[in-house]
Structures are given as C-alpha cells and as structure tokens.
Protein backbone atom coordinates (compact mmCIF):
# COMPACT_ATOMS: atom_id res chain seq x y z
CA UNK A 1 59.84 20.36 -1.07
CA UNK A 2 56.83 22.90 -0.53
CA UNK A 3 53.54 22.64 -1.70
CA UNK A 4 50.77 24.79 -2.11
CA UNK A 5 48.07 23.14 -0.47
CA UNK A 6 45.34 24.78 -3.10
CA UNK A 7 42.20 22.22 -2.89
CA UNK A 8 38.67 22.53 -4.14
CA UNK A 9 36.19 21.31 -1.33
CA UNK A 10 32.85 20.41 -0.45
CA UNK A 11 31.15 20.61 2.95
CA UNK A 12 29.26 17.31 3.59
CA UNK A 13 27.40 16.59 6.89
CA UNK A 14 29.76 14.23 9.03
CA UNK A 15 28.16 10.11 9.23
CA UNK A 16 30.41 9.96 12.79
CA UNK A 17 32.90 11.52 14.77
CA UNK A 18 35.69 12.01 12.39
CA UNK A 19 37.55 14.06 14.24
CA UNK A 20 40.78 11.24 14.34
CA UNK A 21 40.07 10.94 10.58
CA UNK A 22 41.98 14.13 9.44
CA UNK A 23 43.76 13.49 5.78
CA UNK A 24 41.79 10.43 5.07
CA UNK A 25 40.09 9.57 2.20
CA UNK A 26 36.32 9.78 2.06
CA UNK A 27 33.22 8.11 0.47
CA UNK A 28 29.59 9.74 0.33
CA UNK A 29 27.55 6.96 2.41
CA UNK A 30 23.87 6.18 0.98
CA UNK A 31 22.26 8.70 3.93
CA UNK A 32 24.64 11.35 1.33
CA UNK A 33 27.17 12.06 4.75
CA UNK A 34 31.19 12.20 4.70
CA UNK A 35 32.68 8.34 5.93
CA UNK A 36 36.19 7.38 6.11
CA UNK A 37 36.39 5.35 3.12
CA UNK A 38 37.58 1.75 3.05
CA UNK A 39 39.26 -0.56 0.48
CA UNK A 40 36.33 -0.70 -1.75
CA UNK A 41 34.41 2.07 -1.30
CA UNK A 42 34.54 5.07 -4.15
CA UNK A 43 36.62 7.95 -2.79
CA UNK A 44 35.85 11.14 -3.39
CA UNK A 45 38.15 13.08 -1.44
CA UNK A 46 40.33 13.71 1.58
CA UNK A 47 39.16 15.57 4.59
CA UNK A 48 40.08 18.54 5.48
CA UNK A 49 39.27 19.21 9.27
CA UNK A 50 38.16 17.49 12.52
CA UNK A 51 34.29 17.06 12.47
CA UNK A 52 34.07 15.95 16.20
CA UNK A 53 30.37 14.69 16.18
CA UNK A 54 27.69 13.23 13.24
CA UNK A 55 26.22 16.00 11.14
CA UNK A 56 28.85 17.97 11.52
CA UNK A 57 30.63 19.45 8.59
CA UNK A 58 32.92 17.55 7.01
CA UNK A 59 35.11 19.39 4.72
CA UNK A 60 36.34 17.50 1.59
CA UNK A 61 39.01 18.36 -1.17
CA UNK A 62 38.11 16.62 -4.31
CA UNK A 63 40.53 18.53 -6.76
CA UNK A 64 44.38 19.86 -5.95
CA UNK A 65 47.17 19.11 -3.75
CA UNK A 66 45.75 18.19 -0.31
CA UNK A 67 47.76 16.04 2.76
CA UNK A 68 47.15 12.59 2.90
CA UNK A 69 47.87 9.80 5.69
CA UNK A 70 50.05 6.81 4.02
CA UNK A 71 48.92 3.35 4.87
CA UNK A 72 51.95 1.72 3.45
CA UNK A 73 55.06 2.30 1.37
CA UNK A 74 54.09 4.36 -1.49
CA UNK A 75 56.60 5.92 -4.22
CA UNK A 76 56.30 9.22 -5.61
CA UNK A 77 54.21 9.32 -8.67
CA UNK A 78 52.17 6.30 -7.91
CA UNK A 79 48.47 6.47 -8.24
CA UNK A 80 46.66 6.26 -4.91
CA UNK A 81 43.66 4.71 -3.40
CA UNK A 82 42.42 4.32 -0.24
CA UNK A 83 42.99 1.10 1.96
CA UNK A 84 40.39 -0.32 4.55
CA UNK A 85 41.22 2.58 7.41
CA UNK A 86 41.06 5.56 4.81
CA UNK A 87 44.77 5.77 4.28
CA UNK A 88 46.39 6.01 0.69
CA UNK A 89 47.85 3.46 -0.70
CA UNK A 90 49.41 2.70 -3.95
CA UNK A 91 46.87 1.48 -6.58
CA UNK A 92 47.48 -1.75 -7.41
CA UNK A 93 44.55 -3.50 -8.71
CA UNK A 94 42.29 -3.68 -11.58
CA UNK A 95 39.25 -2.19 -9.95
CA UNK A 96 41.03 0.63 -7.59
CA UNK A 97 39.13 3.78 -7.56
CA UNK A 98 41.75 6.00 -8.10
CA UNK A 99 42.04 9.23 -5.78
CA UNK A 100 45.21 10.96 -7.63
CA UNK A 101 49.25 10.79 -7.65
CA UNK A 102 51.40 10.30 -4.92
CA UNK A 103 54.02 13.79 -5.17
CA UNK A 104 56.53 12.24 -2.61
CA UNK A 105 57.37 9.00 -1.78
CA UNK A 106 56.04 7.82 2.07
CA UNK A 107 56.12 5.18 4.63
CA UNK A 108 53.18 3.75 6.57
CA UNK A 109 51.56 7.13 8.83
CA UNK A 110 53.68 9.39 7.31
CA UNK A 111 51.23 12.61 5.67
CA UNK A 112 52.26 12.97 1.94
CA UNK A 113 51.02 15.24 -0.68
CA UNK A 114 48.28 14.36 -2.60
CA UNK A 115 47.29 15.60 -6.37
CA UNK A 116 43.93 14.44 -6.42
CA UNK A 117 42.56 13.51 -9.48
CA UNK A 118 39.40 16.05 -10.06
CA UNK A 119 37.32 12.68 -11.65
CA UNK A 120 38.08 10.57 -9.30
CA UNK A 121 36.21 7.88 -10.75
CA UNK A 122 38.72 6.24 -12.63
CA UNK A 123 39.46 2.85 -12.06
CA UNK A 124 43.02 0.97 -12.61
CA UNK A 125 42.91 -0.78 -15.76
C-alpha cells in the first residue's frame, strides 16, 4: 500500500554527523540541536535527510506520515517509540513517549510508515 509521505517539519541545527541516521527518531539536546534519540529521551520527530556534519540542518517531521526504521517486530496500528539507536519500536511501557501509529506491520530494519502523533508528548498510560 502507498502512502503519501505529507509531513510537517522543522529545520534544527545537526548535534553530529547524522548522515547514517536517516528515518530515525529525534530528541532536541539541551544545546537546542537534532540527536538521534534513545530509549528515554522525548522524541519529537523523525529525520528527514542526511545532515553529514554538526550544525548542519537537520530536517524533522513532527506531524504526518513520514518513513521510519523498525528496531524490532512491530504490528500495524501499534503506538511507537523510539528504542536506544533511534529506531521505532512498539510502545510498551508506562512512561513511553509516544511518537505515533505504526500503518504497517515491520520486522527489525525494515522502513515502515509512520503517522506521527502532532503532540508527541504523550506518554503510555
């Protein structure tokens, strides 16, 4: 199945090289740069392009359908987070920042649509 890869972004100066991080979810770092996002951190998006150097800009879809690397087994319709490398996962715990909804199902690398959620704030209860 097609989807329209519509996204709202936001270009945010790159914290690293992030050109290998394409489709990953991202946190704001305390410096206010793009970083690949890890188990805990607060996503706010997924990146969009291949920053190759710090400071470069990082562009980030917070709202839409955007691609997203897997990081496990995920079904479709399952709320997603990101695990420690960036990758979605399936939310599972109280306490997930939630990034959106799964619209296919995926294995571990494979890039799967992404709703994201446009307040991604949420947390699973």
């Amino acid at each position: 199945m097609a989807f329209d890869n519509s996204v709202q972004s936001v270009s945010l100066p790159a914290a690293a090289d992030l050109s290998g991080s394409q489709f990953k979810c991202i946190t704001v770092n305390s410096s206010g740069q793009a970083a690949v996002a890890g188990a805990t951190s607060l996503v706010v998006g997924v990146l969009q392009n291949k920053p190759a150097a710090a400071g470069r800009d990082a562009t980030v879809a917070y709202a839409g359908v955007s691609k997203a690397v897997a990081g496990g087994s995920i079904t479709a319709g399952a709320r997603v987070t990101a695990d420690a490398n960036g990758a979605v996962i399936a939310a599972a715990s109280a306490g997930d920042a939630v990034l959106g909804v799964a619209l296919s199902g995926a294995a571990s690398g494979d890039i799967i649509p992404v709703l994201i959620n446009p307040f991604p704030f949420a947390a699973l209860a």
